[in-house]
N, C-alpha and C. Protein backbone atom coordinates (compact mmCIF):
# COMPACT_ATOMS: atom_id res chain seq x y z
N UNK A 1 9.27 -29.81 39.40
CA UNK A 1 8.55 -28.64 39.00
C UNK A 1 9.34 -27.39 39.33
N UNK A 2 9.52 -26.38 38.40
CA UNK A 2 10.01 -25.21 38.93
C UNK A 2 9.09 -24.31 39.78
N UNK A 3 9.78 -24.11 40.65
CA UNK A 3 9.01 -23.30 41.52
C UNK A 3 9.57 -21.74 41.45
N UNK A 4 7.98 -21.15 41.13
CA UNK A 4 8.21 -19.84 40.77
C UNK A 4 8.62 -18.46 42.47
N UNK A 5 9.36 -17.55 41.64
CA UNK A 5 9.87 -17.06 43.23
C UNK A 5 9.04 -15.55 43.30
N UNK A 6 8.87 -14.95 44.31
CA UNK A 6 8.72 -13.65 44.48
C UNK A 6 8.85 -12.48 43.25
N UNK A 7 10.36 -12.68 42.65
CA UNK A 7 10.93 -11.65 42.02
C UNK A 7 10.03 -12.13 40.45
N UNK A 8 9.71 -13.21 40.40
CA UNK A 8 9.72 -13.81 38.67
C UNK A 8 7.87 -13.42 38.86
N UNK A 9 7.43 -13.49 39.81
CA UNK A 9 6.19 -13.21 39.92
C UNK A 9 5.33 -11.56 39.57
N UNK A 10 6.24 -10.81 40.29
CA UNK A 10 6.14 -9.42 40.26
C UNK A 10 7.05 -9.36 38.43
N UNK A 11 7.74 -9.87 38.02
CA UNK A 11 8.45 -9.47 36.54
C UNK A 11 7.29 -9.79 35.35
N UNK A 12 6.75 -11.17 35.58
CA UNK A 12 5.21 -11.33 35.03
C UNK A 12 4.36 -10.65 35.19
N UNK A 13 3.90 -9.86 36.07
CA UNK A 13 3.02 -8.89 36.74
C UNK A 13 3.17 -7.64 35.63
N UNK A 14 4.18 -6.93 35.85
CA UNK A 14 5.00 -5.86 35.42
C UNK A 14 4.60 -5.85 33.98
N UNK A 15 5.15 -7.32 33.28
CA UNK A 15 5.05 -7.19 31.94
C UNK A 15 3.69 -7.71 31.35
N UNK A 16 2.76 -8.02 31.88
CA UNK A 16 1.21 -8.31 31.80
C UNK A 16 0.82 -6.80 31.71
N UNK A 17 0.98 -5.78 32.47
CA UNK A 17 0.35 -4.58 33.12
C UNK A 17 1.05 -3.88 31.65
N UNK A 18 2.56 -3.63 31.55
CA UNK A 18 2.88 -3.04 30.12
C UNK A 18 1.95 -3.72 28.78
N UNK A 19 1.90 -4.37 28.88
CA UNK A 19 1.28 -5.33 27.49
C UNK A 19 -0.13 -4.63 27.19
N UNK A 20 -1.07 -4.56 28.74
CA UNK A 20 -2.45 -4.17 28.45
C UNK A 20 -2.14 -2.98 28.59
N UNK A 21 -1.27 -2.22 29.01
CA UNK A 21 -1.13 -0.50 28.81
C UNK A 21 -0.99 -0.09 26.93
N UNK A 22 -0.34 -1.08 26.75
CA UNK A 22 0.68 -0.92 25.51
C UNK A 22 -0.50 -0.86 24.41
N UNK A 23 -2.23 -1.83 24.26
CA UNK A 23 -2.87 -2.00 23.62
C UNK A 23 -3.93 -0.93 23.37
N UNK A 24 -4.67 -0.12 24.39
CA UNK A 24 -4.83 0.91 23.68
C UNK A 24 -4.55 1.85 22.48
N UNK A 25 -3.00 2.16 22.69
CA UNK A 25 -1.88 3.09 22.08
C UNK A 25 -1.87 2.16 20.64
N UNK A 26 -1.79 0.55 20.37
CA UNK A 26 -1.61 -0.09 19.51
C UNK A 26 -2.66 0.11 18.70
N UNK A 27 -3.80 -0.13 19.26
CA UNK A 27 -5.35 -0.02 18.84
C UNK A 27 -5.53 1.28 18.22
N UNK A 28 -5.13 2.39 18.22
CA UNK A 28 -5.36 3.74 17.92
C UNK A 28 -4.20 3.89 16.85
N UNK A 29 -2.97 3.52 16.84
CA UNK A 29 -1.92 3.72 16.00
C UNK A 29 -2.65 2.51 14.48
N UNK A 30 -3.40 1.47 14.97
CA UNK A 30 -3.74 0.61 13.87
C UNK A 30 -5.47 1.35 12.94
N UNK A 31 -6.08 2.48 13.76
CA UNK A 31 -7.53 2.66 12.86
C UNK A 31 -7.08 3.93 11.84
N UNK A 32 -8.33 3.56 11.02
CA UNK A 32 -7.89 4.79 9.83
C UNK A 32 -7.84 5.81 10.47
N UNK A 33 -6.99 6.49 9.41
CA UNK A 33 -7.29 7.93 9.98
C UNK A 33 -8.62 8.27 9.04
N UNK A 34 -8.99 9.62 9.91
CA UNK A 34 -10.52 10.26 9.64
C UNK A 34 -10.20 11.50 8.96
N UNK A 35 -9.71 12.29 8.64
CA UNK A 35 -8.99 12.88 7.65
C UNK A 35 -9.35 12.83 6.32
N UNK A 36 -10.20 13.58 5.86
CA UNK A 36 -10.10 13.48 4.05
C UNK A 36 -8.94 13.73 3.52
N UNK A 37 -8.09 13.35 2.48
CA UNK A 37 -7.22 13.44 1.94
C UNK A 37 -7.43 14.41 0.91
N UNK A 38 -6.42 15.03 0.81
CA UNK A 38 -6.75 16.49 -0.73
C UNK A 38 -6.42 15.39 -2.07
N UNK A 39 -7.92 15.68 -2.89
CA UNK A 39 -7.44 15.79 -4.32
C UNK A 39 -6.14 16.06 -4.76
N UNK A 40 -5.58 15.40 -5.72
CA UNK A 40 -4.68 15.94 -6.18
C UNK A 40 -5.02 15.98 -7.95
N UNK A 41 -4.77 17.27 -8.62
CA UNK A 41 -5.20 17.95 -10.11
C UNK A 41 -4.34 16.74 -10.57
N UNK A 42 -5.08 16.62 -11.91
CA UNK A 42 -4.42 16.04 -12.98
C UNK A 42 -3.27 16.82 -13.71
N UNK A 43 -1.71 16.24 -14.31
CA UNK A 43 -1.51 17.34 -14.67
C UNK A 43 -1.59 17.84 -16.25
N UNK A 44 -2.96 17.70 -16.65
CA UNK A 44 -3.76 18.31 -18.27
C UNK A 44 -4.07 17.50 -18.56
N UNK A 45 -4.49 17.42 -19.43
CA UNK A 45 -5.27 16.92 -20.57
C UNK A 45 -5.35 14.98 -20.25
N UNK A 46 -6.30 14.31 -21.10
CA UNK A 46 -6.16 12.98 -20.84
C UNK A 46 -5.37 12.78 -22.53
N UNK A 47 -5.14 11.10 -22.59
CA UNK A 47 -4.24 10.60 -23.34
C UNK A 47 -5.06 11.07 -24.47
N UNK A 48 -6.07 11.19 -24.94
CA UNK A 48 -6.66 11.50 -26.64
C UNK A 48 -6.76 12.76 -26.64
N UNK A 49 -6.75 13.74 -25.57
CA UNK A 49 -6.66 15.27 -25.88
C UNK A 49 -7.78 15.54 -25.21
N UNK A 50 -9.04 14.94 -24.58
CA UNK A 50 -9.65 15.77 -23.57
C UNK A 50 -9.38 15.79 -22.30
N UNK A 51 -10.54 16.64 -21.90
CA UNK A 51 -10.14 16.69 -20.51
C UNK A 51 -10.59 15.60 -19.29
N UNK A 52 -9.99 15.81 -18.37
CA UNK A 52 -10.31 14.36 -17.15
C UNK A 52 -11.42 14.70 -16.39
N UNK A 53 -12.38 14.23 -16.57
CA UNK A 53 -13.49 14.08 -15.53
C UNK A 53 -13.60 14.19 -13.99
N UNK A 54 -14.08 14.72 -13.12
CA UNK A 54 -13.55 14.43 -12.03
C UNK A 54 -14.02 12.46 -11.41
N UNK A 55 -13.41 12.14 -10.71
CA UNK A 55 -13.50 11.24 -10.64
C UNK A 55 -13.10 9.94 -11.56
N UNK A 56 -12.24 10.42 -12.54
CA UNK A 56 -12.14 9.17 -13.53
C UNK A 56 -10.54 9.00 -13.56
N UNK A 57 -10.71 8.14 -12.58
CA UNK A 57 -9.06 7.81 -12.26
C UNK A 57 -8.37 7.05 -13.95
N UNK A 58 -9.02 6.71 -14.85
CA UNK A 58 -7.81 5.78 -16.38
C UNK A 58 -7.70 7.24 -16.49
N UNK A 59 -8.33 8.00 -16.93
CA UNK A 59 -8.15 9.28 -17.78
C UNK A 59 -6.77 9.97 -16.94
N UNK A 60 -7.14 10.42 -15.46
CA UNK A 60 -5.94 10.67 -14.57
C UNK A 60 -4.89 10.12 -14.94
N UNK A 61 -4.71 9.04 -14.65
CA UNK A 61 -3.62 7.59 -14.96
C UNK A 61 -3.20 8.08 -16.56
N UNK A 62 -3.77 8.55 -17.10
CA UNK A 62 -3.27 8.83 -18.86
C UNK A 62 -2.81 10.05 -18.86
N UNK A 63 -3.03 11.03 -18.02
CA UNK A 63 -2.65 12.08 -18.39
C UNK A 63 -1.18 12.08 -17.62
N UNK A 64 -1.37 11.35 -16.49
CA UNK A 64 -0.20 11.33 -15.71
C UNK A 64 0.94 10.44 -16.51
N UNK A 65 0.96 9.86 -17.00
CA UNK A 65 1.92 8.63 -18.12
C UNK A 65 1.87 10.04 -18.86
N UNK A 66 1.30 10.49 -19.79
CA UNK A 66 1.30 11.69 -20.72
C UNK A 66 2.68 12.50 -19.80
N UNK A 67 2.69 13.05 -18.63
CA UNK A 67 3.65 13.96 -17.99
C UNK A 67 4.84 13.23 -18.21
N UNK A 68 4.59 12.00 -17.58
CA UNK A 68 6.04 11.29 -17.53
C UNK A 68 6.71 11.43 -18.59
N UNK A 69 6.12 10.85 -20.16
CA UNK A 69 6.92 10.50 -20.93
C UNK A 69 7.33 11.80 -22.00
N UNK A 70 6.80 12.80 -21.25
CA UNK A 70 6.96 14.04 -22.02
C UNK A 70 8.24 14.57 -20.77
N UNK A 71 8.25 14.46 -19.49
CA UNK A 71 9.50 14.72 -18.93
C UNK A 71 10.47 14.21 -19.61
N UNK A 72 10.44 12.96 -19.40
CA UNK A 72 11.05 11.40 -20.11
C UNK A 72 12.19 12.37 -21.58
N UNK A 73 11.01 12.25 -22.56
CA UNK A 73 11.33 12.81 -23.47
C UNK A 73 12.24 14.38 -23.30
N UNK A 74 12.24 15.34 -22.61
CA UNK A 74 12.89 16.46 -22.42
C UNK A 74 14.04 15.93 -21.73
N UNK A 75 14.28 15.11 -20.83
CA UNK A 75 15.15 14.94 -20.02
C UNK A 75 16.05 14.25 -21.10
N UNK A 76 15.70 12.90 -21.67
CA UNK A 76 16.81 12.50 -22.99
C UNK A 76 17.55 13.94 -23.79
N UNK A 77 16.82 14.14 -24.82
CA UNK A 77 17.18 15.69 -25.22
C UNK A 77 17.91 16.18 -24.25
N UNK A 78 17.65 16.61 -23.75
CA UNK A 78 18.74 17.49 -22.64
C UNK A 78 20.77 16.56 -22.68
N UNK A 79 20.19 15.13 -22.56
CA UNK A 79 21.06 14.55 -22.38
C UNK A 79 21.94 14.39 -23.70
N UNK A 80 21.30 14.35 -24.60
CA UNK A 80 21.75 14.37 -26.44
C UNK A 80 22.45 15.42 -26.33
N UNK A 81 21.90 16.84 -26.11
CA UNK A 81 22.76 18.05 -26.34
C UNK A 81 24.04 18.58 -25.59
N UNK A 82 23.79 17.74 -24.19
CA UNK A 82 25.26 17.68 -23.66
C UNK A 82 26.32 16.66 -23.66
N UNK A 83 25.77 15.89 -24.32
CA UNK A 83 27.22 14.77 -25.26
C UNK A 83 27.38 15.06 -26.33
N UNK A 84 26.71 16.05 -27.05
CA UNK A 84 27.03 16.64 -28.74
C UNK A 84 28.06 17.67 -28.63
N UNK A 85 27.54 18.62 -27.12
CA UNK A 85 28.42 19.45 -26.47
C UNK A 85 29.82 19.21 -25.75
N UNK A 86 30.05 18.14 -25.29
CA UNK A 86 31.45 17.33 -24.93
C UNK A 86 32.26 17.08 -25.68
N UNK A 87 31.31 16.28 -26.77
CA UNK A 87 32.00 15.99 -28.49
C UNK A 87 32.65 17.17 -29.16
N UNK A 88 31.97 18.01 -28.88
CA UNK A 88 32.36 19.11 -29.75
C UNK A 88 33.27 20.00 -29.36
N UNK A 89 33.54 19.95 -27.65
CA UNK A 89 34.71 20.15 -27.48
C UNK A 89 35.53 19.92 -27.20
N UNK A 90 36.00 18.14 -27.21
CA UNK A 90 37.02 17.23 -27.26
C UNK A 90 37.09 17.73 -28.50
N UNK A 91 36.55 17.90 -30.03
CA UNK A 91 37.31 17.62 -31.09
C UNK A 91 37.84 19.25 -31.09
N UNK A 92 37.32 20.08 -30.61
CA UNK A 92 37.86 21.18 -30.76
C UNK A 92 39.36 21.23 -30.03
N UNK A 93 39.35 20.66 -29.11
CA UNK A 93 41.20 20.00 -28.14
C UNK A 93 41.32 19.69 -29.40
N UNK A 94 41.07 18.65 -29.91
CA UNK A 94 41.93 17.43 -30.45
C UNK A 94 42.57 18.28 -32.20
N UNK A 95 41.50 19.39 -32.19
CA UNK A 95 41.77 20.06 -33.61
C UNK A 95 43.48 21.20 -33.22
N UNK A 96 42.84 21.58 -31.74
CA UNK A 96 43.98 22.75 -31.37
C UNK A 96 45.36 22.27 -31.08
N UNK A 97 45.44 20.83 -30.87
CA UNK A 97 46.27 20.40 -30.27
C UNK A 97 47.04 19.39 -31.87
N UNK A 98 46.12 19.73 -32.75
CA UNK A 98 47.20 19.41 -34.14
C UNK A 98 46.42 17.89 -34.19
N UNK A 99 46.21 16.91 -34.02
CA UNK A 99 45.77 15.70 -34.12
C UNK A 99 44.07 15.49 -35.04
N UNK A 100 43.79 16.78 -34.73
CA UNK A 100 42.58 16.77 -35.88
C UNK A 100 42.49 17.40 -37.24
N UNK A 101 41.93 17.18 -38.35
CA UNK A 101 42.15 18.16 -39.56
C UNK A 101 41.10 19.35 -39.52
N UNK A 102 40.78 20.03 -40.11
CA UNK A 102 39.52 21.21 -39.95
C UNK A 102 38.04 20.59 -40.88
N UNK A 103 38.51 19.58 -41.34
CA UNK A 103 37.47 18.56 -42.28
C UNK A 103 36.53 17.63 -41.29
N UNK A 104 38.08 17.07 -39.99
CA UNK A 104 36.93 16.78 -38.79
C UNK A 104 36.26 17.39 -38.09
N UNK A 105 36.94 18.51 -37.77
CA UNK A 105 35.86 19.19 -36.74
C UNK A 105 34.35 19.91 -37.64
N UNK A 106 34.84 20.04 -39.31
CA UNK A 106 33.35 20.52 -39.36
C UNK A 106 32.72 19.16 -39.62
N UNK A 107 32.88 18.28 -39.69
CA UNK A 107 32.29 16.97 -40.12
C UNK A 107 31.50 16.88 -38.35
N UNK A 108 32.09 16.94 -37.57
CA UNK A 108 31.71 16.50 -36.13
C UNK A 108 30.42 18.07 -35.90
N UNK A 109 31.07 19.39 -36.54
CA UNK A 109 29.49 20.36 -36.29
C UNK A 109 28.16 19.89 -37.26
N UNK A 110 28.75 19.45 -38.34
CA UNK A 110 27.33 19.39 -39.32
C UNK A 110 26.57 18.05 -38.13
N UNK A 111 27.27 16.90 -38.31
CA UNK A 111 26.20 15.45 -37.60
C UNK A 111 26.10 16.09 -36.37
N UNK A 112 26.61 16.95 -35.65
CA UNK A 112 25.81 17.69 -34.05
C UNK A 112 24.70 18.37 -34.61
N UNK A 113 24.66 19.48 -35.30
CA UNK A 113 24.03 19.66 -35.58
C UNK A 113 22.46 19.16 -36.27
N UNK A 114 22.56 17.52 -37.27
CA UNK A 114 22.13 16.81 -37.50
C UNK A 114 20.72 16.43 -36.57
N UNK A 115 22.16 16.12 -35.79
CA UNK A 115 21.66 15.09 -34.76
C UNK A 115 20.66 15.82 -33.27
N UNK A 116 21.11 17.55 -33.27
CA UNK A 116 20.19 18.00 -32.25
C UNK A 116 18.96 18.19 -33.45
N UNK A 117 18.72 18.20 -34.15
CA UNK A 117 17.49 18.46 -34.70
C UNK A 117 16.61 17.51 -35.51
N UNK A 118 17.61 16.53 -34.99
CA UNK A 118 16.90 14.87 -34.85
C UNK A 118 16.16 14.64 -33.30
N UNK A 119 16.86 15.25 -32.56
CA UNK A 119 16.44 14.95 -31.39
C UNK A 119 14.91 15.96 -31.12
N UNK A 120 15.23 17.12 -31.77
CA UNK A 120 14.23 18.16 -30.94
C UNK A 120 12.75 16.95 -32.31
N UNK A 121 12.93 16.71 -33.62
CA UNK A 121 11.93 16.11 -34.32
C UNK A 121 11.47 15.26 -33.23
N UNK A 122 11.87 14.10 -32.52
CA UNK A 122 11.87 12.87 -32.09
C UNK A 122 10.65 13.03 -30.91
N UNK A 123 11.38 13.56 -29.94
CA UNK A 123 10.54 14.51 -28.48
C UNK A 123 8.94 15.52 -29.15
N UNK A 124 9.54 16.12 -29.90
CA UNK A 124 8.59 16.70 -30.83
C UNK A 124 6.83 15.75 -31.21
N UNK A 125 7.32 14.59 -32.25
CA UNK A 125 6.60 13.73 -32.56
C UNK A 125 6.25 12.09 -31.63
N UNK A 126 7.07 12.36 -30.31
CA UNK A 126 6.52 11.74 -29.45
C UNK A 126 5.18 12.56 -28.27
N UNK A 127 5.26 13.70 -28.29
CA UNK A 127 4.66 14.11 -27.62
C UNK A 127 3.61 14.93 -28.46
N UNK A 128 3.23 15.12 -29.99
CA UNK A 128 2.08 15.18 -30.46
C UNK A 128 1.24 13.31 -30.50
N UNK A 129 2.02 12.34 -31.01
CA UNK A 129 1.11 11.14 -30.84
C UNK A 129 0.32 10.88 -29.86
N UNK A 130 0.94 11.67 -28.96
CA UNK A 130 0.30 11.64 -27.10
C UNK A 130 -1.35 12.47 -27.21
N UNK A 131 -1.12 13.28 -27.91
CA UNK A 131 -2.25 13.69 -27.78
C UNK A 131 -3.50 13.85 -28.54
């Protein structure tokens, strides 16, 4: 049998006494908090075009998808017009530097052009279906 000594006795002691100190502090770190939490606004309208009720979290949930995909949508665009903008002035190098004809570079303004007002339609008619 091991026989327990002085020192191993008082180290059990020690760490019995931390353990039940320790459970209070555990017990209080584990209950709700009592705290009402703030509302937070919808931000507009729900997905068919009215407004959100209070308390009606789908409608919330719709209007909030509604924000996203209308960020969503601006943030693409944004991204279209600064690769139309890169394009357009690589070919403008590539025109100054003799390797392009003046047939490409307006060929490369008309489809930029095209193409940002494909983009602004697109964002446009995604974010009236929304509502």
């Amino acid at each position: 049998m091991k026989q327990l000594s002085l020192k191993n006795l008082a180290a059990r002691a020690r760490n019995k006494s931390a353990r039940l100190m320790l459970a209070p502090a555990v017990a209080l770190l584990c209950s709700p908090a009592f705290a009402a939490l703030p509302t937070m606004p919808t931000p507009g309208q729900a997905i068919g075009g009215g407004s959100v009720a209070s308390g009606d979290w789908l409608g919330a949930m719709g209007a909030w998808f509604k924000a996203g995909v209308t960020i969503l949508g601006l943030v693409l665009a944004a991204l279209g017009f600064i690769y139309v903008v890169m394009g357009a002035l690589g070919k403008w190098r590539a025109y100054s530097m003799g390797r392009a004809e003046i047939a490409d570079l307006k060929e490369y303004f008309i489809m930029a052009a095209v193409l940002g007002v494909f983009l602004v339609i697109m964002v446009t008619y995604s974010l009236q279906i929304l509502t």
